[in-house]
Protein backbone atom coordinates (compact mmCIF):
# COMPACT_ATOMS: atom_id res chain seq x y z
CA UNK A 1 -163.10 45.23 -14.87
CA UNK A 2 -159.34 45.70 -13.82
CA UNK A 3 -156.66 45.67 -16.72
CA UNK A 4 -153.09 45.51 -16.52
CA UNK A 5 -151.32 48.26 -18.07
CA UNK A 6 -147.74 48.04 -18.86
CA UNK A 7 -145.04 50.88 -20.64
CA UNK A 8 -142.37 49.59 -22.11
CA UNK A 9 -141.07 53.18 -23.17
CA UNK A 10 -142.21 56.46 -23.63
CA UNK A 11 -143.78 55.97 -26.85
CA UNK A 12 -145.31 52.15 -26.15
CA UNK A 13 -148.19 51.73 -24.04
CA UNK A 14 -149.59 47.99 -24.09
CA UNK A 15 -152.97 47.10 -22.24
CA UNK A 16 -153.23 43.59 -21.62
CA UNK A 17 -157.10 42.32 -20.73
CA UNK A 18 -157.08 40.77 -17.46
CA UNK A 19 -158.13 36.51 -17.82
CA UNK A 20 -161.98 36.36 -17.51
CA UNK A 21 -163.32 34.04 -14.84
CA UNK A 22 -164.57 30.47 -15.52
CA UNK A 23 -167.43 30.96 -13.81
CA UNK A 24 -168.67 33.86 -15.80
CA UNK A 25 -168.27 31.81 -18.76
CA UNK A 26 -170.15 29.33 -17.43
CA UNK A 27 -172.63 30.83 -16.70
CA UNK A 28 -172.68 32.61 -20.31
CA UNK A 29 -173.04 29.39 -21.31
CA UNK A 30 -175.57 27.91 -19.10
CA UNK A 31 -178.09 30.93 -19.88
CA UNK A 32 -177.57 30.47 -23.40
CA UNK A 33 -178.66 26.62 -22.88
CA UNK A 34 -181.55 27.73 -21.16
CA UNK A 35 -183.12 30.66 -23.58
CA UNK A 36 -182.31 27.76 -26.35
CA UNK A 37 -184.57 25.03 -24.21
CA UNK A 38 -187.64 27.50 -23.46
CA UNK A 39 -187.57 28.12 -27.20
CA UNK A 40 -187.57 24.23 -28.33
CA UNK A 41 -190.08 23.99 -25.84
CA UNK A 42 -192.31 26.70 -27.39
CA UNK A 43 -192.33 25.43 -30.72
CA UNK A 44 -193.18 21.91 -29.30
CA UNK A 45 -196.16 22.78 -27.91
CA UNK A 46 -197.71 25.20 -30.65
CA UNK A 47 -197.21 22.03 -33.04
CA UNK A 48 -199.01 19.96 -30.45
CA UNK A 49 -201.61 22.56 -29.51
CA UNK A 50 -202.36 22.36 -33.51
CA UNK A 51 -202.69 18.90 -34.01
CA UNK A 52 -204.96 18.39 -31.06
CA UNK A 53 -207.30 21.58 -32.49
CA UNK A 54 -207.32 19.57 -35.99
CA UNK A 55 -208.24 16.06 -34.19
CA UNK A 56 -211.11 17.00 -33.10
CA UNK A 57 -212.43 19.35 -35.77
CA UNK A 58 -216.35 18.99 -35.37
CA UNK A 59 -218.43 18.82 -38.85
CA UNK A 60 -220.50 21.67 -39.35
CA UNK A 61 -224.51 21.40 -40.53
CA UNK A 62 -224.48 20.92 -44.52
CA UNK A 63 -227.29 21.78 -46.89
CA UNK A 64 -228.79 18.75 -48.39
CA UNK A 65 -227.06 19.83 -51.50
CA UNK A 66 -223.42 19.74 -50.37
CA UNK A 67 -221.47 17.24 -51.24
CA UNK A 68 -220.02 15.82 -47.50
CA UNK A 69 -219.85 12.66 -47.91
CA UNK A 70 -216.20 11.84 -47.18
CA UNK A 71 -216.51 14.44 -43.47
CA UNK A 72 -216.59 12.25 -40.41
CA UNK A 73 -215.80 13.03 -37.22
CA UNK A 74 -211.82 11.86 -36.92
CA UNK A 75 -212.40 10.56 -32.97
CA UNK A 76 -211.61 6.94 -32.43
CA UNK A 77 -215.51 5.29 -31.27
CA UNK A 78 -215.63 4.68 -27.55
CA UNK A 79 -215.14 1.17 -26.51
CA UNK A 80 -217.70 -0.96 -24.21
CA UNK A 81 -218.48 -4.35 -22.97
CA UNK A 82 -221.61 -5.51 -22.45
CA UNK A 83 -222.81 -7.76 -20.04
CA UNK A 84 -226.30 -9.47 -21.60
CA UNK A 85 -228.59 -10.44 -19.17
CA UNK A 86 -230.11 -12.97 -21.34
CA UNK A 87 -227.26 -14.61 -22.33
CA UNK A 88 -223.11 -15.26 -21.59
CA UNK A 89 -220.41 -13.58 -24.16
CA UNK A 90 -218.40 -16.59 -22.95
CA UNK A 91 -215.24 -16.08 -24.56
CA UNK A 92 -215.99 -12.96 -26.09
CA UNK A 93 -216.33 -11.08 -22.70
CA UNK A 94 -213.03 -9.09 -23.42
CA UNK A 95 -213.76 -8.30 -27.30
CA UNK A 96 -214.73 -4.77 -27.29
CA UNK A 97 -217.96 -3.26 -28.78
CA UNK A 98 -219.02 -0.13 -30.86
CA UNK A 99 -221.80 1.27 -30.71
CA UNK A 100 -223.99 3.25 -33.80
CA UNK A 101 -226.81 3.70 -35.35
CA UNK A 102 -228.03 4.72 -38.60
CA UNK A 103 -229.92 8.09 -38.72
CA UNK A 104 -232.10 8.32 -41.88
CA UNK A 105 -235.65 8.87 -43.94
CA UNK A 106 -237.56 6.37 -45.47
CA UNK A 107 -236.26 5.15 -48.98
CA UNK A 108 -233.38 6.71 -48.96
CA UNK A 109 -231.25 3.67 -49.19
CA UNK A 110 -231.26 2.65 -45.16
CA UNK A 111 -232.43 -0.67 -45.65
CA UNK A 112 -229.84 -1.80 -48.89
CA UNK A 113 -226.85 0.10 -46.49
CA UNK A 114 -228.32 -1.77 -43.55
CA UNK A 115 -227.53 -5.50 -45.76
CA UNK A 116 -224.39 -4.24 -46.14
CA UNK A 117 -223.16 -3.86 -43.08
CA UNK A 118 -224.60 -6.85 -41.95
CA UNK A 119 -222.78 -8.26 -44.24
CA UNK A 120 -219.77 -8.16 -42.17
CA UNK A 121 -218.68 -10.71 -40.24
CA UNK A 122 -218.63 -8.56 -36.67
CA UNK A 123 -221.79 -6.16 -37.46
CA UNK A 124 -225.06 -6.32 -36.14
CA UNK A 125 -227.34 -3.93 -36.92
CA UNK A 126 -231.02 -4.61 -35.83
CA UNK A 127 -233.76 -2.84 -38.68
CA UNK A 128 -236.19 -0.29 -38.00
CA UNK A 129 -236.91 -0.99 -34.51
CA UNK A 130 -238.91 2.00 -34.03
CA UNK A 131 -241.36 1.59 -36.42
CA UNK A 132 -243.39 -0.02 -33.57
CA UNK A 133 -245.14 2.62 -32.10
CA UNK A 134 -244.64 1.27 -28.59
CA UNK A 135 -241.08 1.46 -28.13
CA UNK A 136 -241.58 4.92 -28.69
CA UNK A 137 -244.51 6.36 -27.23
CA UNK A 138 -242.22 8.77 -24.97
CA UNK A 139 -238.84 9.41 -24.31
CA UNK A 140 -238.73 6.45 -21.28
CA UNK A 141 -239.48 3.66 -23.52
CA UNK A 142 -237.18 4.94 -26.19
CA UNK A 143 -234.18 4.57 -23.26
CA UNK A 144 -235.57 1.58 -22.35
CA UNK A 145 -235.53 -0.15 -26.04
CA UNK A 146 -231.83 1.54 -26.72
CA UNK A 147 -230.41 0.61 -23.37
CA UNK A 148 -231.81 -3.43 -24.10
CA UNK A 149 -230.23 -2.95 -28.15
CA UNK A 150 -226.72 -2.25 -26.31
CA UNK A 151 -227.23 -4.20 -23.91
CA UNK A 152 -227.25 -6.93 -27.22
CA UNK A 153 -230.62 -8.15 -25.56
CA UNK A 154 -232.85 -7.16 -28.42
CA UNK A 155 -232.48 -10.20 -30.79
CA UNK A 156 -233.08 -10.00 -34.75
CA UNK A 157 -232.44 -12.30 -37.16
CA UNK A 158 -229.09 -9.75 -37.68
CA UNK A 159 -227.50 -10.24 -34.36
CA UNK A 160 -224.72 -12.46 -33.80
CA UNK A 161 -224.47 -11.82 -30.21
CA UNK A 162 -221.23 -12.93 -28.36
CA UNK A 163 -218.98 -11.66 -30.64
CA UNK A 164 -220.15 -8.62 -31.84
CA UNK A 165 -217.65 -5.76 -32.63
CA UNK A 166 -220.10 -3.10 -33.53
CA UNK A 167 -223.99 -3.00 -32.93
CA UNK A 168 -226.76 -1.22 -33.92
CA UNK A 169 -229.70 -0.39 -36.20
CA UNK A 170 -231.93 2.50 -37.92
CA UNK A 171 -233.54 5.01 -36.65
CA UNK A 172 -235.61 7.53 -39.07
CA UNK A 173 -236.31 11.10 -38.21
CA UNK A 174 -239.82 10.61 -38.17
CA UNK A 175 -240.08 7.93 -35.55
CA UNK A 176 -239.43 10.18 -32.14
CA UNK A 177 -235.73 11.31 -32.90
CA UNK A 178 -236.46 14.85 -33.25
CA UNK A 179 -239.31 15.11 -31.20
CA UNK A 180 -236.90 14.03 -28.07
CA UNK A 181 -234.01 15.04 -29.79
CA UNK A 182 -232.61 17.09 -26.49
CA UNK A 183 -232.61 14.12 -24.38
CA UNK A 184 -231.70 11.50 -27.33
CA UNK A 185 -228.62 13.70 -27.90
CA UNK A 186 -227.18 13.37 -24.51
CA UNK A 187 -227.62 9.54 -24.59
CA UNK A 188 -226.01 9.25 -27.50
CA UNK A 189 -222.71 11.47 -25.96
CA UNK A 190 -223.24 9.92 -22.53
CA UNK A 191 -222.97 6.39 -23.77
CA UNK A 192 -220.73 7.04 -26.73
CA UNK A 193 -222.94 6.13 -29.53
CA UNK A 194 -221.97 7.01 -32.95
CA UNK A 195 -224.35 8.01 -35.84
CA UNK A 196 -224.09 7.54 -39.08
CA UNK A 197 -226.30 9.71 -41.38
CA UNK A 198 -227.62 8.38 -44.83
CA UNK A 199 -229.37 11.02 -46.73
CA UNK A 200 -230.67 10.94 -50.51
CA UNK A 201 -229.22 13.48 -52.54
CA UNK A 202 -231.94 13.52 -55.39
CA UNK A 203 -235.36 14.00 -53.20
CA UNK A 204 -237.48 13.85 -56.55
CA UNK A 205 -236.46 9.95 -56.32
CA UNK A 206 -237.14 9.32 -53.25
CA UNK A 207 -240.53 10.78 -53.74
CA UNK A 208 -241.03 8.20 -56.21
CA UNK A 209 -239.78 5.56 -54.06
CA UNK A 210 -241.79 7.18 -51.40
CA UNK A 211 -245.14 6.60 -53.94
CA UNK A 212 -244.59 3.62 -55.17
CA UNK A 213 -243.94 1.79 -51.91
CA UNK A 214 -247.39 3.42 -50.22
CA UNK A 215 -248.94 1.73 -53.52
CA UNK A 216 -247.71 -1.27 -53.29
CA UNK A 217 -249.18 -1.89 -49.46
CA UNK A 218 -252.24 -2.04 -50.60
CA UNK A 219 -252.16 -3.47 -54.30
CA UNK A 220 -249.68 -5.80 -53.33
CA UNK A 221 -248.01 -6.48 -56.98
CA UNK A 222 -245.57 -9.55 -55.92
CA UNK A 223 -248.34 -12.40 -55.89
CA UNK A 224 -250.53 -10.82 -53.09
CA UNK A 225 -247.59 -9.90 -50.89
CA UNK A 226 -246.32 -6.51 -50.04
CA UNK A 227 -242.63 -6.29 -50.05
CA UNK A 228 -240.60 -2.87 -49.53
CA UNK A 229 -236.74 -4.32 -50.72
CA UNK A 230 -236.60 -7.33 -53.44
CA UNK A 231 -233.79 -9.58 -54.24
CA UNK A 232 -234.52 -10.43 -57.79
CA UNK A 233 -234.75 -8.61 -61.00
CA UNK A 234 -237.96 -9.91 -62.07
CA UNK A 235 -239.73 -8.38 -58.55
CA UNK A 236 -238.19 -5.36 -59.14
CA UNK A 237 -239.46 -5.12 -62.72
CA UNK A 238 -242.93 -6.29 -61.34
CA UNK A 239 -242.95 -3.41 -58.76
CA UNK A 240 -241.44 -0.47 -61.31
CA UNK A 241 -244.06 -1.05 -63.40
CA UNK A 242 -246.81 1.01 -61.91
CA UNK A 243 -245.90 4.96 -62.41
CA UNK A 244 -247.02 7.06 -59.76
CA UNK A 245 -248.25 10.88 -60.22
CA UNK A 246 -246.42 13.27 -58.48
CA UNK A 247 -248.27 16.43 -56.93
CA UNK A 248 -246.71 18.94 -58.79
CA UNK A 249 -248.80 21.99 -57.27
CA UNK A 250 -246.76 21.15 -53.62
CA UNK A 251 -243.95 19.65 -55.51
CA UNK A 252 -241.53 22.08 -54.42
CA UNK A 253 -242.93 23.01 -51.01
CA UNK A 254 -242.64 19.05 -50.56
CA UNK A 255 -239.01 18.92 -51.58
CA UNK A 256 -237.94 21.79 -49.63
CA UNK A 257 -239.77 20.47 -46.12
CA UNK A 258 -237.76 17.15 -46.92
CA UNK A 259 -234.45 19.14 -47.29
CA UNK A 260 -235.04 21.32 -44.28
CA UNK A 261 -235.89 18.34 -42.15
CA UNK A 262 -232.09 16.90 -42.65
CA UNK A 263 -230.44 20.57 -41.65
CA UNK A 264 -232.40 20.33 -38.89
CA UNK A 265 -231.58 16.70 -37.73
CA UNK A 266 -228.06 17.72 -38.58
CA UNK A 267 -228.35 20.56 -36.39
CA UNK A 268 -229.76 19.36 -33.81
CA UNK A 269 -226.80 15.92 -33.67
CA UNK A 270 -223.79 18.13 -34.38
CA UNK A 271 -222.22 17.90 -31.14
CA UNK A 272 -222.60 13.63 -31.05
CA UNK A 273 -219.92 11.94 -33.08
CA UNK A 274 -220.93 11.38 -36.13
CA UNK A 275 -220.59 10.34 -39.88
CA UNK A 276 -223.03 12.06 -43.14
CA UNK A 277 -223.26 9.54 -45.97
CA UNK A 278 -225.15 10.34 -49.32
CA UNK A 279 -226.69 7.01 -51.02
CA UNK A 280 -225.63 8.76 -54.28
CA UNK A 281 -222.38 8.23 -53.01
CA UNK A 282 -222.29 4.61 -51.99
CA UNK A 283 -223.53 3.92 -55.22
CA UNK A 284 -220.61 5.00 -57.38
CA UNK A 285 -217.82 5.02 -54.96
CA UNK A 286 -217.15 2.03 -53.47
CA UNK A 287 -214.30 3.57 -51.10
CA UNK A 288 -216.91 5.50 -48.87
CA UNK A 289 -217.75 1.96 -47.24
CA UNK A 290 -214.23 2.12 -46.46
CA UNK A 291 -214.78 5.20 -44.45
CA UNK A 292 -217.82 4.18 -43.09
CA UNK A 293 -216.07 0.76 -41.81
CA UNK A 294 -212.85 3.04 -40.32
CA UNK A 295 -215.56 5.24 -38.45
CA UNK A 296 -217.14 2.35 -36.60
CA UNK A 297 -213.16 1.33 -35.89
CA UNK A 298 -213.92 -2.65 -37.26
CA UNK A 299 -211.43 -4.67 -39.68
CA UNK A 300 -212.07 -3.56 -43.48
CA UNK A 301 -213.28 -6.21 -45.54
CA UNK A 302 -216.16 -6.11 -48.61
CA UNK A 303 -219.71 -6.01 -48.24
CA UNK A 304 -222.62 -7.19 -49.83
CA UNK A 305 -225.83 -7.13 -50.41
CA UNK A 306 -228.55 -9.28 -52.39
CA UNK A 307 -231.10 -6.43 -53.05
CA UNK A 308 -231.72 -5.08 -56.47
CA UNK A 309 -232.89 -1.58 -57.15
CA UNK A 310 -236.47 -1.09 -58.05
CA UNK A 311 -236.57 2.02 -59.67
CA UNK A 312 -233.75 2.50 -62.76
CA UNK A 313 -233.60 4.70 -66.01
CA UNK A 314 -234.45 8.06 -66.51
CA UNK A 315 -237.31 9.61 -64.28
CA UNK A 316 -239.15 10.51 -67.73
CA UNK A 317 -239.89 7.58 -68.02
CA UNK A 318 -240.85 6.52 -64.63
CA UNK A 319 -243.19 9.22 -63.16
CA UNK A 320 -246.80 9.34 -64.93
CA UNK A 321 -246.85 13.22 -65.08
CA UNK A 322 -243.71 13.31 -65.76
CA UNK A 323 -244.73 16.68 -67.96
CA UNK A 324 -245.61 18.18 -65.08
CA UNK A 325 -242.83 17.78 -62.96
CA UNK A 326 -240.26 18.65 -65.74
CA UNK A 327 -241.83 22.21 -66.21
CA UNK A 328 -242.43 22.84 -62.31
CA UNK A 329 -238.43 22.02 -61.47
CA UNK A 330 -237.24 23.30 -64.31
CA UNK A 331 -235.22 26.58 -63.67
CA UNK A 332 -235.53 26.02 -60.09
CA UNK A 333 -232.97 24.92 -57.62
CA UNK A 334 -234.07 21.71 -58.25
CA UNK A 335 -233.89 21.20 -61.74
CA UNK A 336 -230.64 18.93 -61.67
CA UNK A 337 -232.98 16.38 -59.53
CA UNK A 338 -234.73 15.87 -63.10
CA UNK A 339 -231.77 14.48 -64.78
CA UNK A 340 -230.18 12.91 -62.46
CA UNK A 341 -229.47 9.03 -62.64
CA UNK A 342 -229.64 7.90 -58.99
């Protein structure tokens, strides 16, 4: 760049910078602004690139044994409306529904969950529906009975129809769901169905409750009549009176097929939207309907239910060989089931 040089005498020599150009600075300036905007930029989208990876974190597949009750998957539950054929919304034509259903193994708590949720005002979850061998005799008439349940054309006395915000029912493993699990999967993601999983923590219990209910079909204890949930204390002290004996030769090879069967149901839904629930849990913390009621995306409000547990008090004195057990689980990885009070 040119300078001016000027000499005032011999011994004085002054250089004077020449006056830089606006437009250079300008342009200093502009290039500044933009290295300063790329790098905002940057930052903005690594913070949004991070929050989107943590939205839709997906819940791995749990042992039995581990305590998950309060993971869920954090996605809000797809939106539908239904057109019956059977009958007219009316007014309730725009009022979205979700749907679910309740993934689970007999007496594990299903049925006193299921009262509860029916217990709120926009819930409608139908039972067991596959316990009728029919509806599930291959994977064809297992779409057909899910596509009439969201359709809200499979009535119960739960439904309440044109208003419904969230429908659905219960579904245990053993009724079809993992023997078509392939297919039943891509249902469930192609018509945005989310499942809630209810497992029982302490399988020793539910083996009790698993006895004592196949008893009771056939001695019938309540006045001739079979009944698998009761609503009073006195027919729950009726049916905990007869003690069943537990096999304790195939004890553990009986607890640990029951465990394996809910990694593998776990497994096998991981990639559907989904919810795992422990009845443990439900039992002594009241906030996990909370999250169960967030999940399915419906107003909170509390829930209820008229049944009264059957089975209470230490398993010592429940189980008739209860000797037995004790020294087959104890020192085993299932020794805590022998103490525990749910």
């Amino acid at each position: 760049m040119a300078e001016y040089i000027c000499v005032l005498n011999k011994d004085t020599l002054i250089i004077k910078p020449s006056k830089k150009s606006p437009l250079f600075l300008r342009t200093i300036v502009l290039l500044f602004a933009m290295v300063c905007g790329v790098y905002i930029c940057t930052i903005c989208i690594k913070q949004i690139s991070s929050v989107t990876k943590m939205n839709i974190q997906v819940i791995g597949s749990p042992s039995p044994d581990t305590n998950i009750g309060t993971q869920q998957e954090p996605q809000i539950p797809i939106l539908h409306y239904p057109k019956p054929q059977t009958f007219s919304r009316g007014e309730c034509t725009q009022n979205p529904v979700r749907f679910f259903v309740i993934l689970s193994m007999q007496r594990s708590g299903s049925g006193w969950f299921e009262t509860l949720l029916n217990s709120h005002i926009n819930v409608s979850s139908n039972g067991e529906i596959f316990s009728a061998i029919e509806r599930r005799k291959n994977i064809s008439t297992i779409i057909q009975t899910l596509e009439k349940v969201y359709n809200l054309d499979f009535f119960t006395s739960a439904s309440k129809n044109e208003c419904s915000a969230a429908v659905g029912f219960k579904w245990m493993l053993n009724q079809g769901l993992i023997e078509h699990h392939e297919e039943i999967v891509e249902y469930f993601k192609h018509r945005g169905i989310s499942a809630i999983f209810l497992f029982r923590r302490n399988l020793l219990r539910r083996m009790v409750s698993v006895l004592a209910n196949s008893y009771d079909r056939y001695a019938k204890l309540l006045n001739g009549t079979h009944k698998s949930h009761v609503h009073s204390q006195q027919e729950a002290t009726t049916l905990s009176s007869y003690k069943p004996v537990i096999n304790s030769t195939s004890l553990i090879t009986d607890l640990r097929e029951v465990g394996s069967a809910a990694v593998k149901a776990l497994e096998y839904f991981n990639s559907t939207r989904h919810i795992v629930l422990y009845y443990e849990d439900l039992v002594t913390n009241c906030t996990k309907l909370k999250d169960v009621q967030e999940f399915l995306g419906i107003p909170r409000m509390k829930l209820t239910s008229r049944q009264v547990k059957i089975h209470k008090g230490p398993l010592s004195d429940i189980v008739e060989n209860w000797n037995d057990v004790n020294k087959t689980l104890s020192g085993t990885e299932y020794e805590s089931f022998l103490r525990s009070d749910y």
